[in-house]
N, C-alpha and C. Protein backbone atom coordinates (compact mmCIF):
# COMPACT_ATOMS: atom_id res chain seq x y z
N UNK A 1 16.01 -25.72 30.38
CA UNK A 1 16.01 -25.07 31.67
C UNK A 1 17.43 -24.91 32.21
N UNK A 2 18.13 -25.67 31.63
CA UNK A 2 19.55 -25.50 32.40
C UNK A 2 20.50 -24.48 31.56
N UNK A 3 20.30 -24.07 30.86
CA UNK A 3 21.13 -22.95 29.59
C UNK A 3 19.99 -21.78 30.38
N UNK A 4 19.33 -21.45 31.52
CA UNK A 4 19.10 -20.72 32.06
C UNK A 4 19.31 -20.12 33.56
N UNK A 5 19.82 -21.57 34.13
CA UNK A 5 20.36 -21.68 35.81
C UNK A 5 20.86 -20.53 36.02
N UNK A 6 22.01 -19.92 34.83
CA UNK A 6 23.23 -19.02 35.16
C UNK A 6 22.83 -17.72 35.87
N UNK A 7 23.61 -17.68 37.15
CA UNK A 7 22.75 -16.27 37.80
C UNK A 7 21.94 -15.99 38.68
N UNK A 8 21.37 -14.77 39.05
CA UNK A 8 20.85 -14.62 39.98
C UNK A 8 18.90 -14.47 39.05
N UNK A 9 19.28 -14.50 37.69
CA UNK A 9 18.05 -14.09 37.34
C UNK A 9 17.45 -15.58 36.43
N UNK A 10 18.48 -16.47 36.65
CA UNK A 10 18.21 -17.61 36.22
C UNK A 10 16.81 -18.79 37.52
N UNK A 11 16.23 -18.21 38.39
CA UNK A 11 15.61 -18.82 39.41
C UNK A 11 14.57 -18.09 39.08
N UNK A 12 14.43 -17.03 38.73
CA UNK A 12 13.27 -16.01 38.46
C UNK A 12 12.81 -16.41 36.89
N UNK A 13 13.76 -16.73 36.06
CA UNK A 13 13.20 -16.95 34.92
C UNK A 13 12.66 -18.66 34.39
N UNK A 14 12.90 -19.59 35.61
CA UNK A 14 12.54 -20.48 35.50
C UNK A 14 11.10 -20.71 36.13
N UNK A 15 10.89 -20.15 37.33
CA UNK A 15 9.80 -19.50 37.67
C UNK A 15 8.88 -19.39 36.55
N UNK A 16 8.98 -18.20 36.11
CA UNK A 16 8.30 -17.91 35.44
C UNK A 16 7.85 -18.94 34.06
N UNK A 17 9.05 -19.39 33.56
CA UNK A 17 8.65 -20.42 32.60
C UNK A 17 7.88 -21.45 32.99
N UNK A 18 7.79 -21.90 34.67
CA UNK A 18 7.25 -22.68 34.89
C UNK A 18 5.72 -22.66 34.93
N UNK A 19 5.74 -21.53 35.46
CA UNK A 19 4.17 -20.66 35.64
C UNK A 19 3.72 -20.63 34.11
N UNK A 20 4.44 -20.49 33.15
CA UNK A 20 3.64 -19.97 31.76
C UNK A 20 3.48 -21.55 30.95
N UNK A 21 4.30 -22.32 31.65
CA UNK A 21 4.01 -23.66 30.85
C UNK A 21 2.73 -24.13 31.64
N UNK A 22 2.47 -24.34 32.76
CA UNK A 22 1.03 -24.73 33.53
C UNK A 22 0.17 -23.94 33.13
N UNK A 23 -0.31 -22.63 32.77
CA UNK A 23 -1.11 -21.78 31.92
C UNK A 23 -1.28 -22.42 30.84
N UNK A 24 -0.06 -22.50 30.04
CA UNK A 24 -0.73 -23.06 28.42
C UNK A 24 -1.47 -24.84 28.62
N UNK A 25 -0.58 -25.30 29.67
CA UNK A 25 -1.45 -26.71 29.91
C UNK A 25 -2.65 -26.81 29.98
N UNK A 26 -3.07 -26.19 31.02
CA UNK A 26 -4.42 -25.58 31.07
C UNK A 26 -5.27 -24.84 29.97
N UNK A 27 -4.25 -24.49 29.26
CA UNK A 27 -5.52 -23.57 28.25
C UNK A 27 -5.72 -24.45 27.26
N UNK A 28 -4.52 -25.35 26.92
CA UNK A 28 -4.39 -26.09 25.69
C UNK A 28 -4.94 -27.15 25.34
N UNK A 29 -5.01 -27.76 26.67
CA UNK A 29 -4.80 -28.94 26.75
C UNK A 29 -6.73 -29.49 25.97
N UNK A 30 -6.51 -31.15 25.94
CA UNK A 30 -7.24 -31.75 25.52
C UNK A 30 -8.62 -31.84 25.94
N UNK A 31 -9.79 -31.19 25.67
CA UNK A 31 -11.10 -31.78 26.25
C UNK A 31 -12.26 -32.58 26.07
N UNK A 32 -12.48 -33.41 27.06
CA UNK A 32 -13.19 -34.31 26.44
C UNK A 32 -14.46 -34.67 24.98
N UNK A 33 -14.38 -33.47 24.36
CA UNK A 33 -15.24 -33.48 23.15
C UNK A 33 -14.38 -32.81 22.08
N UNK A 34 -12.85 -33.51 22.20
CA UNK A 34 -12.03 -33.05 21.46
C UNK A 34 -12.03 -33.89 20.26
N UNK A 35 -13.01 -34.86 20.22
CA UNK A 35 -12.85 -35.80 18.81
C UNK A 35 -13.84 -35.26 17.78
N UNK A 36 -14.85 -34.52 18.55
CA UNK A 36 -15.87 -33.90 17.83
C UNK A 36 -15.73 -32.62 17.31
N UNK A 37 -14.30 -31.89 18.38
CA UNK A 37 -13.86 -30.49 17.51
C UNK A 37 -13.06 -30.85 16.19
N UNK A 38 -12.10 -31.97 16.61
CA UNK A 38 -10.92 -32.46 15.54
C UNK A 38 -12.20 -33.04 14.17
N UNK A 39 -13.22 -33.70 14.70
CA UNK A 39 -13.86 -33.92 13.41
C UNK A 39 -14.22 -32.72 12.58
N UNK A 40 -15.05 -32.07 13.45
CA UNK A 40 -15.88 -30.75 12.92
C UNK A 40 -14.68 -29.63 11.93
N UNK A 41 -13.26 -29.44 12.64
CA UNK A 41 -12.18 -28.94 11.85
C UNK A 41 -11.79 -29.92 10.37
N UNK A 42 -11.92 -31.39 10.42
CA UNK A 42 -11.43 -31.93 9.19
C UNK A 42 -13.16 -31.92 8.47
N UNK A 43 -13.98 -31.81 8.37
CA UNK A 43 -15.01 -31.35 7.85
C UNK A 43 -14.62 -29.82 7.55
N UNK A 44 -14.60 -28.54 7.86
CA UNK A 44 -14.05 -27.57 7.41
C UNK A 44 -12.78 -27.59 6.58
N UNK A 45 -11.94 -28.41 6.76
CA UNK A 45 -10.92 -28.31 6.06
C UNK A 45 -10.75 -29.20 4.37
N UNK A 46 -11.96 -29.87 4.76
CA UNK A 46 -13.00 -30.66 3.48
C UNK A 46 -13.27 -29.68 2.89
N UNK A 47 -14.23 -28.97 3.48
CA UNK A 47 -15.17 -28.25 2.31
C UNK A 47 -14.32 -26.64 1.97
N UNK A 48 -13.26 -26.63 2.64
CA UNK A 48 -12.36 -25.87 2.04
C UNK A 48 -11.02 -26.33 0.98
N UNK A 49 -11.39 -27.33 0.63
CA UNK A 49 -10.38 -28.06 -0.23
C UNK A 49 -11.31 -27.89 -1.60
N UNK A 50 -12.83 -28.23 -1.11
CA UNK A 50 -13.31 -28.33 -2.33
C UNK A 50 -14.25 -26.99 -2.68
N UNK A 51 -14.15 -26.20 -2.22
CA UNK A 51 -14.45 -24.66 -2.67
C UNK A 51 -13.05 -24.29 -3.53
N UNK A 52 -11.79 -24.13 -2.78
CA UNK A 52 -10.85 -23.80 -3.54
C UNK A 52 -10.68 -24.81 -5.24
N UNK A 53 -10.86 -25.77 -5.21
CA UNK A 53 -10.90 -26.67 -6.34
C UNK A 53 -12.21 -26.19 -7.27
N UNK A 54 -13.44 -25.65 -6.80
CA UNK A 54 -14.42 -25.33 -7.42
C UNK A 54 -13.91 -23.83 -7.82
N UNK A 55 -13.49 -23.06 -7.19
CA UNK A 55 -12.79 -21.93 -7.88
C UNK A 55 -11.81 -21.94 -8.95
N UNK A 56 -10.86 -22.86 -9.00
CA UNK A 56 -9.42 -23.18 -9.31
C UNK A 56 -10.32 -23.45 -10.94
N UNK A 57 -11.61 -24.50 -11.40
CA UNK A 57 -12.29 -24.89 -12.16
C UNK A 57 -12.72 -23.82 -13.08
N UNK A 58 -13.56 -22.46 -11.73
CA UNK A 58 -13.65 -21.36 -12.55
C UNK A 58 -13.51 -20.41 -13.29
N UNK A 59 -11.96 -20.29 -12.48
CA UNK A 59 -11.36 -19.39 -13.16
C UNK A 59 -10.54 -19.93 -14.28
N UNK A 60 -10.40 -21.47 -14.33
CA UNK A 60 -10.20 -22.12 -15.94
C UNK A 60 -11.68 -21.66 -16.71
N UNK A 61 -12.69 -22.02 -16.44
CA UNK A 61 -13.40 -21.37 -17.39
C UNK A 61 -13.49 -19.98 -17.84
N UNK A 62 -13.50 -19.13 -17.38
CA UNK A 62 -13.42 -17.61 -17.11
C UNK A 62 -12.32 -17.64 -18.10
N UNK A 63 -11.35 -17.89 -17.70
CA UNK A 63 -10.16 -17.95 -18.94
C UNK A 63 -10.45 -18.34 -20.34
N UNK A 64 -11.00 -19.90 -20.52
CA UNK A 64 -11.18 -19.83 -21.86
C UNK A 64 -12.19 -19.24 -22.24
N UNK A 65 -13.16 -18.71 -21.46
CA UNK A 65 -14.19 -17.90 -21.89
C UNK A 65 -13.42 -16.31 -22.49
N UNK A 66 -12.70 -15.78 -21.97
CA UNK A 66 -11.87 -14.57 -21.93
C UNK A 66 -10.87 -14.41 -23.66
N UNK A 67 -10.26 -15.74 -23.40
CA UNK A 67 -9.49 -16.54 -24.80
C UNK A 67 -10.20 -16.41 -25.99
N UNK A 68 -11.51 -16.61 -25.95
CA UNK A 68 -12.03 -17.31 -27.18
C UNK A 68 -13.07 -16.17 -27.54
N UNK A 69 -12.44 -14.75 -26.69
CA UNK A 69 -13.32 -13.60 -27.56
C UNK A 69 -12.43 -12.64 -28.01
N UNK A 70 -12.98 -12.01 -28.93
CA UNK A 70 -11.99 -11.07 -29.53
C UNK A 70 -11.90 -9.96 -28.64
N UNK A 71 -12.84 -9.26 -27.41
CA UNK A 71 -13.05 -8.62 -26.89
C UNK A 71 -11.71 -8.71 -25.91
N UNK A 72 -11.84 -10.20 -25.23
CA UNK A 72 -10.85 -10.57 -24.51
C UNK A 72 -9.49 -10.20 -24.72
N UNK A 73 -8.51 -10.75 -25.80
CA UNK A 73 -7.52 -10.48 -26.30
C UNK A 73 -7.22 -8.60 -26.39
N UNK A 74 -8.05 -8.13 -26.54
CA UNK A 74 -7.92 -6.59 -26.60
C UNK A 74 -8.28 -5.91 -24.48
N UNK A 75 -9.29 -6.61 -24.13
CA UNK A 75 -9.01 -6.02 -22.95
C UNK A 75 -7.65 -6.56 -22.11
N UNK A 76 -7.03 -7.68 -22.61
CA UNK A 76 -5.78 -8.21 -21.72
C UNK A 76 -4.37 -6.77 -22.14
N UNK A 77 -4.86 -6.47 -23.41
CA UNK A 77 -3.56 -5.70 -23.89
C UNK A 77 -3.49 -4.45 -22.48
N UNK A 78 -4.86 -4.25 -21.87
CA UNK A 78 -4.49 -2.89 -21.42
C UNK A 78 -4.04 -3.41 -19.84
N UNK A 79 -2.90 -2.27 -19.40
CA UNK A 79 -2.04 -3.10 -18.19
C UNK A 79 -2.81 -2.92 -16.90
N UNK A 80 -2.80 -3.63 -15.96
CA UNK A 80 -3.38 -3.68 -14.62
C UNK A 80 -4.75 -4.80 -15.11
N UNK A 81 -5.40 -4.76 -16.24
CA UNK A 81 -6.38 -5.92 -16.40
C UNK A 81 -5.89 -7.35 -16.78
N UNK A 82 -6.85 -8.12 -15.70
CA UNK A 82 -6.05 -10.04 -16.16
C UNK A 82 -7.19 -10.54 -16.42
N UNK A 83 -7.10 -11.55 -16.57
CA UNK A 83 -8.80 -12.35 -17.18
C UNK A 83 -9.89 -12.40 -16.09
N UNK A 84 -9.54 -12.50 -14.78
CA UNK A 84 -10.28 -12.62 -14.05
C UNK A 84 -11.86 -10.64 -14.01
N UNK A 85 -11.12 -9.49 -14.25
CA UNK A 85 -11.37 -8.33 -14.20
C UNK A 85 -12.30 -8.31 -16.29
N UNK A 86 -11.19 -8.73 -16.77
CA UNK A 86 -11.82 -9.02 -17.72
C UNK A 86 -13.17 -10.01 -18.67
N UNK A 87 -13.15 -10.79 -17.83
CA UNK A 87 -14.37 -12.06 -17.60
C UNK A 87 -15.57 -11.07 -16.55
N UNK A 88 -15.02 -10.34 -15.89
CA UNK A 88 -16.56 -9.68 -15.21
C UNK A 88 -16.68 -8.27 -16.11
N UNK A 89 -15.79 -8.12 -16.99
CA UNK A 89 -16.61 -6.59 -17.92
C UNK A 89 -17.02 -7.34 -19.11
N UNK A 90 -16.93 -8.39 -19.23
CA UNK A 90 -17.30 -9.13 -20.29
C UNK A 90 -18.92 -10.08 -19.94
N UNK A 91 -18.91 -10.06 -19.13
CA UNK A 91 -19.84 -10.61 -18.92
C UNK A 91 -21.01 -9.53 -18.00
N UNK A 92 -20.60 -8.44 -17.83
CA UNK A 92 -21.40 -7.79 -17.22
C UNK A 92 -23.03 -7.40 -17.95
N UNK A 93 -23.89 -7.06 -17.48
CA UNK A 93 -25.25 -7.04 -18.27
C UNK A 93 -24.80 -5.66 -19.34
């Protein structure tokens, strides 16, 4: 606040900072069923650890599935296709 005093526009802009810091207090701030949001977020942030890890799994399989066909090795040659594009024309019905 004080690297802002300087001036005539330094009273107006503290003002205002003051006004926008009591706004975010208010908006931000803590409410009493904030242990049950903070839980409910580390539960989401759970089962988004272990979706990404269940993907991360798949697309290792998809790969050696992709690897271990001859089909595979020939659709990787052509450019813009990766195993992932190639594991769904390979496996398509």
């Amino acid at each position: 606040m004080d690297a802002i005093s300087s001036g005539r526009q330094g009273r107006l802009m503290r003002k205002k900072l003051r006004a926008l810091h009591q706004a975010a207090q208010a908006s931000i701030s803590i409410k009493p069923d904030a242990k049950a949001v903070a839980m409910e977020v580390s539960l989401f942030v759970s089962r988004y650890c272990l979706v990404e890890q269940q993907v991360e799994r798949f697309v290792k399989a998809l790969i050696r599935l992709v690897d271990s066909t001859e089909e595979g090795k020939y659709l990787l040659s052509i450019p813009g296709i990766n195993y992932i594009s190639a594991a769904a024309w390979y496996l398509a019905p």
